[in-house]
C-alpha atoms as a PDB file:
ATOM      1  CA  UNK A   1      19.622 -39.467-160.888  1.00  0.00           C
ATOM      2  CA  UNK A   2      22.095 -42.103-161.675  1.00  0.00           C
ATOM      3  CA  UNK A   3      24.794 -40.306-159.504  1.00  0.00           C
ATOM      4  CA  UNK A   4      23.347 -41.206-156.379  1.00  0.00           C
ATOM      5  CA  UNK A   5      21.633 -44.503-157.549  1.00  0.00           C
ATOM      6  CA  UNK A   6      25.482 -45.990-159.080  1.00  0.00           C
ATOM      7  CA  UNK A   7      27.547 -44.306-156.531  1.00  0.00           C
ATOM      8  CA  UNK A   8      25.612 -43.390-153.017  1.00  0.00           C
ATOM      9  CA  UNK A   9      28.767 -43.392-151.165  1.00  0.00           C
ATOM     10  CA  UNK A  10      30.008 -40.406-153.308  1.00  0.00           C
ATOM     11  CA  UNK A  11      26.786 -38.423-151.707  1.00  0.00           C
ATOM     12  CA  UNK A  12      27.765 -38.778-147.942  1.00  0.00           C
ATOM     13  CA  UNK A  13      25.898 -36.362-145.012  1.00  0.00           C
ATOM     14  CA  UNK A  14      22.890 -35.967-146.848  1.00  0.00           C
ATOM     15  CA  UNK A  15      24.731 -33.919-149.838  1.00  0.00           C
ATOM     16  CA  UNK A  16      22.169 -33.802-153.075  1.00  0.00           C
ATOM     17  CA  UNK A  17      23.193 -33.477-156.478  1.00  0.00           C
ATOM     18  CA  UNK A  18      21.319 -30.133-158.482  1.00  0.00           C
ATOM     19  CA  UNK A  19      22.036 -31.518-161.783  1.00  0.00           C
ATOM     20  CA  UNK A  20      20.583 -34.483-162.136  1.00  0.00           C
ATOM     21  CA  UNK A  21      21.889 -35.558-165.978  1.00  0.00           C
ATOM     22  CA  UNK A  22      25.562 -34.573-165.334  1.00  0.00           C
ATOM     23  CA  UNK A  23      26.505 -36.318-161.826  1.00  0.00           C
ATOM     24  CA  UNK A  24      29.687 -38.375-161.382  1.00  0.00           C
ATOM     25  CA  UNK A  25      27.880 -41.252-163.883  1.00  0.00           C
ATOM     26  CA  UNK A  26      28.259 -39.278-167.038  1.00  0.00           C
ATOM     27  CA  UNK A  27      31.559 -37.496-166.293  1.00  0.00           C
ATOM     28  CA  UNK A  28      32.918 -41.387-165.708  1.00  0.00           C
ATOM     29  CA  UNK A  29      31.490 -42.160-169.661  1.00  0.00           C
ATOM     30  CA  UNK A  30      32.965 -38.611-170.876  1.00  0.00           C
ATOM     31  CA  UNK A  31      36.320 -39.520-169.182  1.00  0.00           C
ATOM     32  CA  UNK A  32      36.453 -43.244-171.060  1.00  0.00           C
ATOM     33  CA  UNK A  33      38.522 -45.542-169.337  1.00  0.00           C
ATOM     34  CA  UNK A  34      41.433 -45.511-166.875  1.00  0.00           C
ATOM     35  CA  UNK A  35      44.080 -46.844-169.375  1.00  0.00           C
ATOM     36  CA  UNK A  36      44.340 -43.678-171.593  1.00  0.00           C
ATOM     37  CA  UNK A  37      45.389 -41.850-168.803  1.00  0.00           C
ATOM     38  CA  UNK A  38      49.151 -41.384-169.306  1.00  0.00           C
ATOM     39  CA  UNK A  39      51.698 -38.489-167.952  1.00  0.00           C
ATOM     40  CA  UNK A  40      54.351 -36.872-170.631  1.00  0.00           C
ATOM     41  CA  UNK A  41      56.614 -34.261-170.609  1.00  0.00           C
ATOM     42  CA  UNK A  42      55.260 -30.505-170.146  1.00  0.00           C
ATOM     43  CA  UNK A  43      56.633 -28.894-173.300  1.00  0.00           C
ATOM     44  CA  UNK A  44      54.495 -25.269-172.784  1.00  0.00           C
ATOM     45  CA  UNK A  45      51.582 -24.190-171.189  1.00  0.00           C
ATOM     46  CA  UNK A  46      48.801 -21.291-171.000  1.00  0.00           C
ATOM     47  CA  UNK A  47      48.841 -21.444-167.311  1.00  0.00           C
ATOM     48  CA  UNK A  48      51.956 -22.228-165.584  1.00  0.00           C
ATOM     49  CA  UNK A  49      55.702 -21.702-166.448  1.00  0.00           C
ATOM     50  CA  UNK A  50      57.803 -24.158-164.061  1.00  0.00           C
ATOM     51  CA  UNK A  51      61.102 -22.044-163.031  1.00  0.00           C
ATOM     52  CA  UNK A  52      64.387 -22.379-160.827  1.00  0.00           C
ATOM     53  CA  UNK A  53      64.062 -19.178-158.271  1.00  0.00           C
ATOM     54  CA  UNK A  54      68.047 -18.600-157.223  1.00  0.00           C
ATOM     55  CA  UNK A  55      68.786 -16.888-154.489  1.00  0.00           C
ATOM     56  CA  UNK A  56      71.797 -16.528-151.537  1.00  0.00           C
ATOM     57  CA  UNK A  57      71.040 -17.908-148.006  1.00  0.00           C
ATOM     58  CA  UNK A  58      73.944 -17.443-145.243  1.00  0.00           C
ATOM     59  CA  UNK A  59      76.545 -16.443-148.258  1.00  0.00           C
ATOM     60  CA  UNK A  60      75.791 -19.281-149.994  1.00  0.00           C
ATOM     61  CA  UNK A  61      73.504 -19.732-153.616  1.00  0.00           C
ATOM     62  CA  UNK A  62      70.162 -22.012-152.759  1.00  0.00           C
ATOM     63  CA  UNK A  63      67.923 -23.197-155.534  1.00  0.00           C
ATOM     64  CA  UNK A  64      64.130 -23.676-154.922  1.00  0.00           C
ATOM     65  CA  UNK A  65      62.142 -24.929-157.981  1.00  0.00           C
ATOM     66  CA  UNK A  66      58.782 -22.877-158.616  1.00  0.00           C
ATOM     67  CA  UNK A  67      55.930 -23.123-160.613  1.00  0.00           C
ATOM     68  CA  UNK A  68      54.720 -19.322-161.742  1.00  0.00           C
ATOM     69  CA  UNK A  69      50.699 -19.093-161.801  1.00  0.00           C
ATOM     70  CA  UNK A  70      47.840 -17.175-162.085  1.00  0.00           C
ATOM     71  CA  UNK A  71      46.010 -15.861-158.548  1.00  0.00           C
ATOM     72  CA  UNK A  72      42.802 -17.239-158.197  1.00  0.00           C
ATOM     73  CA  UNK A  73      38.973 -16.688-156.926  1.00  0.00           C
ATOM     74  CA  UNK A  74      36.933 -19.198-154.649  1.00  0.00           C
ATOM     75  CA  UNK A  75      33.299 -18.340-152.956  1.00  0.00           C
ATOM     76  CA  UNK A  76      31.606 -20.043-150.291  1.00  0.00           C
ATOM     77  CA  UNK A  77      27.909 -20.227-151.574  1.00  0.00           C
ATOM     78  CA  UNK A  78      25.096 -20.433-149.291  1.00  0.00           C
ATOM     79  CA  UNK A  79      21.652 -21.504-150.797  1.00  0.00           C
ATOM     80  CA  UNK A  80      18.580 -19.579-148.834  1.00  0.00           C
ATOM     81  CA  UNK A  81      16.090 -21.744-149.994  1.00  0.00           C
ATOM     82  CA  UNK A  82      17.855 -25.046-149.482  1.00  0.00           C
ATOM     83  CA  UNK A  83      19.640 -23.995-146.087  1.00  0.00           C
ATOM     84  CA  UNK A  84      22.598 -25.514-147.641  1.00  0.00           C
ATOM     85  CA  UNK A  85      26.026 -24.818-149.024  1.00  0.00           C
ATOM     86  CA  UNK A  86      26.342 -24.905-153.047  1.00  0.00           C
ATOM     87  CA  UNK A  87      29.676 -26.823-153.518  1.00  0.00           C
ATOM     88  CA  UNK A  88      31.026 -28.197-157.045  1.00  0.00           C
ATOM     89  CA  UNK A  89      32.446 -31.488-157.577  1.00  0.00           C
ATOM     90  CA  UNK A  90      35.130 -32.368-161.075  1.00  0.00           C
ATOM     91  CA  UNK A  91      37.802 -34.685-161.990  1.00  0.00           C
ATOM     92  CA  UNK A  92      41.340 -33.620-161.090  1.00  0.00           C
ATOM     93  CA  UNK A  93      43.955 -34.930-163.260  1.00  0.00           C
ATOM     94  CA  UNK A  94      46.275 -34.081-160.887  1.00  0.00           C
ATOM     95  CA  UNK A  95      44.873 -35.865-158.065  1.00  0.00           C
ATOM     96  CA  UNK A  96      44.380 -38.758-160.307  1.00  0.00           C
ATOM     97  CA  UNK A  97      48.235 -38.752-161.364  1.00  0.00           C
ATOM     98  CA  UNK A  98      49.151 -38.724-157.632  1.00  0.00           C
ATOM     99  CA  UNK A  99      46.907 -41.308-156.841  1.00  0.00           C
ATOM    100  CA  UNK A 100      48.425 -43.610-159.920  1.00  0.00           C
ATOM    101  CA  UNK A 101      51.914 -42.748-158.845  1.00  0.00           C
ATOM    102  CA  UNK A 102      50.791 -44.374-155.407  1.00  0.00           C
ATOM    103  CA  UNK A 103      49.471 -47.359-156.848  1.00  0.00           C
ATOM    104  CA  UNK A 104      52.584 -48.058-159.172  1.00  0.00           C
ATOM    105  CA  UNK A 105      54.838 -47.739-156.242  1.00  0.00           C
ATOM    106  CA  UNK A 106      52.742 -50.139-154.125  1.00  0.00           C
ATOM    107  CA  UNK A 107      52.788 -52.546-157.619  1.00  0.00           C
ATOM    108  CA  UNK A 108      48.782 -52.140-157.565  1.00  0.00           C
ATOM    109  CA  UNK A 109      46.763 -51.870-160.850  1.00  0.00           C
ATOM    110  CA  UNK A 110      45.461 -48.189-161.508  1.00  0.00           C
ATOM    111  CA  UNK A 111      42.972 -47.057-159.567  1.00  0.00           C
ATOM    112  CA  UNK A 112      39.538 -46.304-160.958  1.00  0.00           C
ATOM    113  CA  UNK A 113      39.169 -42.274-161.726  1.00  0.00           C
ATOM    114  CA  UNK A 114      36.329 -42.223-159.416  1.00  0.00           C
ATOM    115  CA  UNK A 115      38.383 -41.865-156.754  1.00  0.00           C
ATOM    116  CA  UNK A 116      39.506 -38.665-158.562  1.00  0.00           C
ATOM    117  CA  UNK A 117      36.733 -36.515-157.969  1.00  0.00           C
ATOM    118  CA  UNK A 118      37.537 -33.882-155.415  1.00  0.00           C
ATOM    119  CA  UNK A 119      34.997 -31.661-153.350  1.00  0.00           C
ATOM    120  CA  UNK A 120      35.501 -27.927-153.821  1.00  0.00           C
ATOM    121  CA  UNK A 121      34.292 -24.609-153.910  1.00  0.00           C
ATOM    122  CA  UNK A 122      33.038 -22.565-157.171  1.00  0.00           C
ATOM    123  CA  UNK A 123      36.606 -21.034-158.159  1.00  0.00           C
ATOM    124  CA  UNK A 124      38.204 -19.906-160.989  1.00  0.00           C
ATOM    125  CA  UNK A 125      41.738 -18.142-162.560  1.00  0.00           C
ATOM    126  CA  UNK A 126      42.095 -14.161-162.249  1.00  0.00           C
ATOM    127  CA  UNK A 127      43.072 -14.148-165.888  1.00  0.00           C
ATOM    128  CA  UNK A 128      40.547 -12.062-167.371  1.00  0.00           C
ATOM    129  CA  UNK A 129      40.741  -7.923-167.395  1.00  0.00           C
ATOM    130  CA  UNK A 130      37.742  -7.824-164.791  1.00  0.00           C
ATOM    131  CA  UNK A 131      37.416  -7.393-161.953  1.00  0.00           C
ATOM    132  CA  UNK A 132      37.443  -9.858-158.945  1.00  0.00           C
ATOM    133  CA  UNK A 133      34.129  -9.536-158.013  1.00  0.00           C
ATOM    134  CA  UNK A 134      32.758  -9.632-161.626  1.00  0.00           C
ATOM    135  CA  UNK A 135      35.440 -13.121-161.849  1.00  0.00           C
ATOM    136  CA  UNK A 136      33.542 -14.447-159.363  1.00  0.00           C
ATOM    137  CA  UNK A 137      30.086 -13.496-160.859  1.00  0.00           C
ATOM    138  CA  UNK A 138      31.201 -15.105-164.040  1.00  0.00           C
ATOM    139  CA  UNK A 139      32.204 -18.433-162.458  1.00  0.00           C
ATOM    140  CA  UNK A 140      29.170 -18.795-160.084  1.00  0.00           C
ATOM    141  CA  UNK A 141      27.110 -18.620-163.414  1.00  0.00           C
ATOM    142  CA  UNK A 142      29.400 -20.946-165.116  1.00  0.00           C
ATOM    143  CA  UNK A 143      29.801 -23.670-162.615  1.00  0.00           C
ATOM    144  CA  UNK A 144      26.846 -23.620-160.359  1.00  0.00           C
ATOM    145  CA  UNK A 145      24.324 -21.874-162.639  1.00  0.00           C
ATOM    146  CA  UNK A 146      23.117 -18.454-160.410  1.00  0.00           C
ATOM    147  CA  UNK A 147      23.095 -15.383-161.443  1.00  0.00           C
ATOM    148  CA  UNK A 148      24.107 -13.181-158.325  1.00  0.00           C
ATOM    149  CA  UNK A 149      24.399  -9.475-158.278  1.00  0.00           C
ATOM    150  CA  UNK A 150      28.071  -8.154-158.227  1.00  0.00           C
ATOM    151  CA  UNK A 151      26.738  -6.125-155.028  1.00  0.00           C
ATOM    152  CA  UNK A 152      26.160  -9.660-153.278  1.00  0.00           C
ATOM    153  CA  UNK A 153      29.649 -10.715-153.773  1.00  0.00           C
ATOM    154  CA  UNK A 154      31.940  -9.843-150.705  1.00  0.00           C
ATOM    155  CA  UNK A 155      35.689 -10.437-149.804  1.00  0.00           C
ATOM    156  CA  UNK A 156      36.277 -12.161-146.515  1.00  0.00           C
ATOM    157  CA  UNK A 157      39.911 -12.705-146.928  1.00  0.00           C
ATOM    158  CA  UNK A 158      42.955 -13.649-148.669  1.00  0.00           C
ATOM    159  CA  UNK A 159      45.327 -17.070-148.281  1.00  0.00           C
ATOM    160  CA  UNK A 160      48.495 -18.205-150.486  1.00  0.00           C
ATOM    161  CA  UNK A 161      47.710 -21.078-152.688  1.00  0.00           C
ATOM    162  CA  UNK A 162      50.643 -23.641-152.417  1.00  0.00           C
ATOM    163  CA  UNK A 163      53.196 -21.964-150.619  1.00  0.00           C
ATOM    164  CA  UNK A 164      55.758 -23.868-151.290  1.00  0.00           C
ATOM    165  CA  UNK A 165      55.998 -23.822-155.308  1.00  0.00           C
ATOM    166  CA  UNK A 166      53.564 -21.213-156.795  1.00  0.00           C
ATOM    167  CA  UNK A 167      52.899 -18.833-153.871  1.00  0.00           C
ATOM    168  CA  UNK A 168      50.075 -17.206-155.351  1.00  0.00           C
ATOM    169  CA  UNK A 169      47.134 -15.235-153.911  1.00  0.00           C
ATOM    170  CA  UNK A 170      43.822 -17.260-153.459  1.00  0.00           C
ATOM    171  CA  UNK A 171      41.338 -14.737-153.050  1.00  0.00           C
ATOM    172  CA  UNK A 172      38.164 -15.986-150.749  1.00  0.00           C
ATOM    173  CA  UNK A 173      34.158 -14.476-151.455  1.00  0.00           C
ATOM    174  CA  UNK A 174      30.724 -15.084-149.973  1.00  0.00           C
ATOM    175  CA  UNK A 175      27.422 -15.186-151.833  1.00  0.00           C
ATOM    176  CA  UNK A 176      24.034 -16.050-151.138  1.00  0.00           C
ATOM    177  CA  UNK A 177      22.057 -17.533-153.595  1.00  0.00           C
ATOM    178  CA  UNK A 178      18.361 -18.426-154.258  1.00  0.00           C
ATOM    179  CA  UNK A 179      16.134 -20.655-156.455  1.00  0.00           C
ATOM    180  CA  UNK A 180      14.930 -17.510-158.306  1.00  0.00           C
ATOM    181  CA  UNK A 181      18.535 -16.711-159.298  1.00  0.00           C
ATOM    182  CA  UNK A 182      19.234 -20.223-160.961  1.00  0.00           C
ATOM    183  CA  UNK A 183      19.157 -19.913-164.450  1.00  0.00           C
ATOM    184  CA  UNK A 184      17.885 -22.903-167.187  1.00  0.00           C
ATOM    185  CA  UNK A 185      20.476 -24.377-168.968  1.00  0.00           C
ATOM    186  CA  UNK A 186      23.908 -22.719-166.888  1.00  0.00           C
ATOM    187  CA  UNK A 187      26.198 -24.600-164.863  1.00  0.00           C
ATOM    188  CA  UNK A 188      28.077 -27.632-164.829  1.00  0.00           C
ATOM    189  CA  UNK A 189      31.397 -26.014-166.691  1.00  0.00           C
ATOM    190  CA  UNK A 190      32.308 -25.881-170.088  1.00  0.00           C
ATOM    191  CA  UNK A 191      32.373 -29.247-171.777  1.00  0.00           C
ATOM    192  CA  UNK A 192      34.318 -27.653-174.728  1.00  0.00           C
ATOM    193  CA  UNK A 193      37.392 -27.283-172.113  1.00  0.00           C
ATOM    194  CA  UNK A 194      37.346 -30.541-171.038  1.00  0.00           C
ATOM    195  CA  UNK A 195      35.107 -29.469-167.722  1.00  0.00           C
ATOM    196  CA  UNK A 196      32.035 -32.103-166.456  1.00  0.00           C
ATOM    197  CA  UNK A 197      30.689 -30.285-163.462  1.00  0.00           C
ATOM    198  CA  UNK A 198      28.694 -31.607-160.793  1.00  0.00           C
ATOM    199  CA  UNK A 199      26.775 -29.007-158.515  1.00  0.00           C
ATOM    200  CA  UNK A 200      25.857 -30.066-155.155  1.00  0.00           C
ATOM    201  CA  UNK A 201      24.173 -28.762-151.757  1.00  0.00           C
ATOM    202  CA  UNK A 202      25.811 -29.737-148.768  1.00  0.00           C
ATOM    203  CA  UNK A 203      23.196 -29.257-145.961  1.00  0.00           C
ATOM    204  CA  UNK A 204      24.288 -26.949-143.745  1.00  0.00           C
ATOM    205  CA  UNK A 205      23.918 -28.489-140.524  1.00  0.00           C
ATOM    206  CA  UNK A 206      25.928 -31.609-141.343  1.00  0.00           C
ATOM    207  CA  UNK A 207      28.799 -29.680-143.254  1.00  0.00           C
ATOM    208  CA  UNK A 208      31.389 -29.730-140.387  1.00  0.00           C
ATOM    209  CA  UNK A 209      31.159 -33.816-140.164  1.00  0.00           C
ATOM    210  CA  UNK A 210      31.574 -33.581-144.404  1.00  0.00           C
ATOM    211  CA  UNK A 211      34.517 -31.296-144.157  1.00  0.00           C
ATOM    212  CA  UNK A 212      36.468 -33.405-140.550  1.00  0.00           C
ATOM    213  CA  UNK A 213      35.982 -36.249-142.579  1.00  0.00           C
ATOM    214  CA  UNK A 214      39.260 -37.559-144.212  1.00  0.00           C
ATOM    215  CA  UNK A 215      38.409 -39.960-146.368  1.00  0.00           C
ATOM    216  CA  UNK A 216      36.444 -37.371-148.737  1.00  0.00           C
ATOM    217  CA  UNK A 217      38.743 -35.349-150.936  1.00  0.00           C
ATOM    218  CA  UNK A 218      38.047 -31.858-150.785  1.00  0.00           C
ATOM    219  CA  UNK A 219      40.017 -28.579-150.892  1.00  0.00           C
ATOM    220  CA  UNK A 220      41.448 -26.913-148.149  1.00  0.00           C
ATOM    221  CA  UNK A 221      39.771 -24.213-149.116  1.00  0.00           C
ATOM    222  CA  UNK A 222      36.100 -25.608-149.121  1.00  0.00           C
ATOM    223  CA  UNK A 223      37.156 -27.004-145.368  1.00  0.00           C
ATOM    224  CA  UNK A 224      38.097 -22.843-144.593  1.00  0.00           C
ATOM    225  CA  UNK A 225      35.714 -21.321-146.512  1.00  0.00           C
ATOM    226  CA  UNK A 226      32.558 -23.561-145.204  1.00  0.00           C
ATOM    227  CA  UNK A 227      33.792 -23.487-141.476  1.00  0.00           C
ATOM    228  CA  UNK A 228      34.345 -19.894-141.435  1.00  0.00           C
ATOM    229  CA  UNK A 229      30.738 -19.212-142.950  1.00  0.00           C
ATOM    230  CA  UNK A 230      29.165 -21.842-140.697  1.00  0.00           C
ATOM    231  CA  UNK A 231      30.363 -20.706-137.644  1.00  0.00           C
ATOM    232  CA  UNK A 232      29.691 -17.124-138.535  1.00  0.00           C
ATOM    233  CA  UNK A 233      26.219 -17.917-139.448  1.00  0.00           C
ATOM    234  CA  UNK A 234      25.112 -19.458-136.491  1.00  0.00           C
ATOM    235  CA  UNK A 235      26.535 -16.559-134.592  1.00  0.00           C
ATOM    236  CA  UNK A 236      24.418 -14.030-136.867  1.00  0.00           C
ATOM    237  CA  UNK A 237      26.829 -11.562-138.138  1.00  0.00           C
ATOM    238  CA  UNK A 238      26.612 -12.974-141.804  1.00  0.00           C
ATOM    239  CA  UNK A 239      24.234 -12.221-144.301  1.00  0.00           C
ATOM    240  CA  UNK A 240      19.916 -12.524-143.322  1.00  0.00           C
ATOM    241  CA  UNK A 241      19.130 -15.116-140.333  1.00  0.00           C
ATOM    242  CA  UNK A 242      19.047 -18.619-141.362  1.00  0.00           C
ATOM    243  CA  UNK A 243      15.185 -19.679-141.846  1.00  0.00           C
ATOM    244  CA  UNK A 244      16.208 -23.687-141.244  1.00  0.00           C
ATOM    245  CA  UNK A 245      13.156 -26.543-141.212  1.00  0.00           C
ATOM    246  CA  UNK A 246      12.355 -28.750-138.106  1.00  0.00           C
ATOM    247  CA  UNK A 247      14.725 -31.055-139.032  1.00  0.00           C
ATOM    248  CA  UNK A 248      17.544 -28.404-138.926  1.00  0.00           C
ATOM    249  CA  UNK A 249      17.835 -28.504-143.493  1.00  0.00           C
ATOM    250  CA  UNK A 250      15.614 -28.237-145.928  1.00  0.00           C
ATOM    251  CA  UNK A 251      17.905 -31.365-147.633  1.00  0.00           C
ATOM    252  CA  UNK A 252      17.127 -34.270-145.469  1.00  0.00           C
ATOM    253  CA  UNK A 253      13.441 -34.814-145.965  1.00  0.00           C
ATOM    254  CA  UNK A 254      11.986 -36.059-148.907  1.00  0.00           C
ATOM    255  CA  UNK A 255      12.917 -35.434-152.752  1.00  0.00           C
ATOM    256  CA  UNK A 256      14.791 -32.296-153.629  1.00  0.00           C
ATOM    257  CA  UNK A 257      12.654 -30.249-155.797  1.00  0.00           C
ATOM    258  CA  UNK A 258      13.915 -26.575-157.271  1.00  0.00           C
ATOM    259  CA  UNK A 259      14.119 -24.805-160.378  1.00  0.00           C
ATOM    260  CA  UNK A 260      16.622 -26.292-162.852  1.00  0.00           C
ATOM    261  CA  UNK A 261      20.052 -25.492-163.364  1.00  0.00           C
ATOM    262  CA  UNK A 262      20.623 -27.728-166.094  1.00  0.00           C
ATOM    263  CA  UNK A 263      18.472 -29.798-168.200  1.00  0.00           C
ATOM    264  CA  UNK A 264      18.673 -33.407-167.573  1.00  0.00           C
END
């Protein structure tokens, strides 16, 4: 696991990677090194048109500069087995260009794209003609490597995703999964589009310490999604009871052993 061995800072609160031979390490030697990375003008793109909206406020024309989108799919994943969360972790060009538009302004050298890698849930684009369960399905597989019956895919509500420039629908989901739904070989994203993902399982009983903490970059809506599930787990009302170890997780004792999601 050279993840965890290289970088065990990036595997705070007892969070394990499930795919051992495509952690942080070997997304960092995909990725090559910090000084390709360059920004250039956006001539066209397949999934966002930047636009001027113009419209009248108190008699007078206002301009407010938006970025059309597609809506989108996230689901909080919680592993039966594992008594854990299933989260995914990736590099974020975006969050990478902020973070070197930081540095240039405080004349520091570029920072090192492992500070790039953002916490999230298993989401995905509602640009397909499916449905958004059956979205979901598809991405769970894709990313995290279960296969999880449409039926065990439910809505539990619906936030904007960046309000202030592409105002689109995020569309929230919970799931349970379970080692005998991981499937050999699935997960991780599709290196062919650029993708290098890491799955992980947050243990449940340290997840609201993992999502207060600032200095980890995650999603807001991992820090939602999670809280809402936790606290609505220990209170009963979702899904089957927890069946938690002595310790309080299944995580934090010993080596992590369960069926493969991806070969090493």
């Amino acid at each position: 696991m050279a993840g965890p061995i290289k970088y065990p800072n990036m595997y705070p609160y007892g969070v394990k990677t499930l795919t051992p031979g495509q952690t942080v390490v070997e997304a960092l030697d995909m990725l090559g090194p910090e000084s390709s990375f360059r920004l250039e003008p956006l001539e066209s793109s397949m999934y966002i048109t930047p636009k001027a909206a113009m419209y009248n406020f108190r008699g007078k024309e206002r301009r407010w500069d938006v970025v059309e989108s597609h809506a989108s799919v996230g689901v909080v994943l919680y592993h039966k087995d594992l008594d854990a969360w299933i989260i995914v972790r990736q590099f974020r060009p975006a969050v990478y260009a902020t973070l070197m538009r930081e540095a240039e302004a405080a004349g520091k050298p570029k920072p090192p794209y492992s500070e790039a890698f953002t916490y999230e849930l298993c989401a995905g684009l509602i640009d397909k003609d499916k449905s958004n369960p059956e979205i979901c399905k598809e991405e769970i597989m894709e990313e995290c490597g279960f296969d999880v019956p449409l039926e065990g895919i439910h809505e539990i509500g619906v936030g904007i995703a960046s309000a202030g420039t592409q105002g689109c629908p995020h569309i929230m989901y919970y799931a349970e999964v379970d080692s005998s739904m991981a499937v050999a070989g699935a997960g991780g994203g599709l290196l062919g589009h650029g993708e290098c993902i890491e799955v992980l399982a947050l243990p449940f009983e340290s997840c609201q310490q993992f999502v207060l903490d600032g200095k980890l970059p995650k999603s807001p809506g991992l820090m939602f999604g999670i809280t809402w599930a936790y606290f609505n787990k220990l209170n009963g009302s979702l899904g089957a009871p927890r069946v938690a170890t002595t310790s309080g997780t299944g995580l934090q004792n010993g080596e992590l052993v369960l069926q493969s999601v991806l070969p090493a």
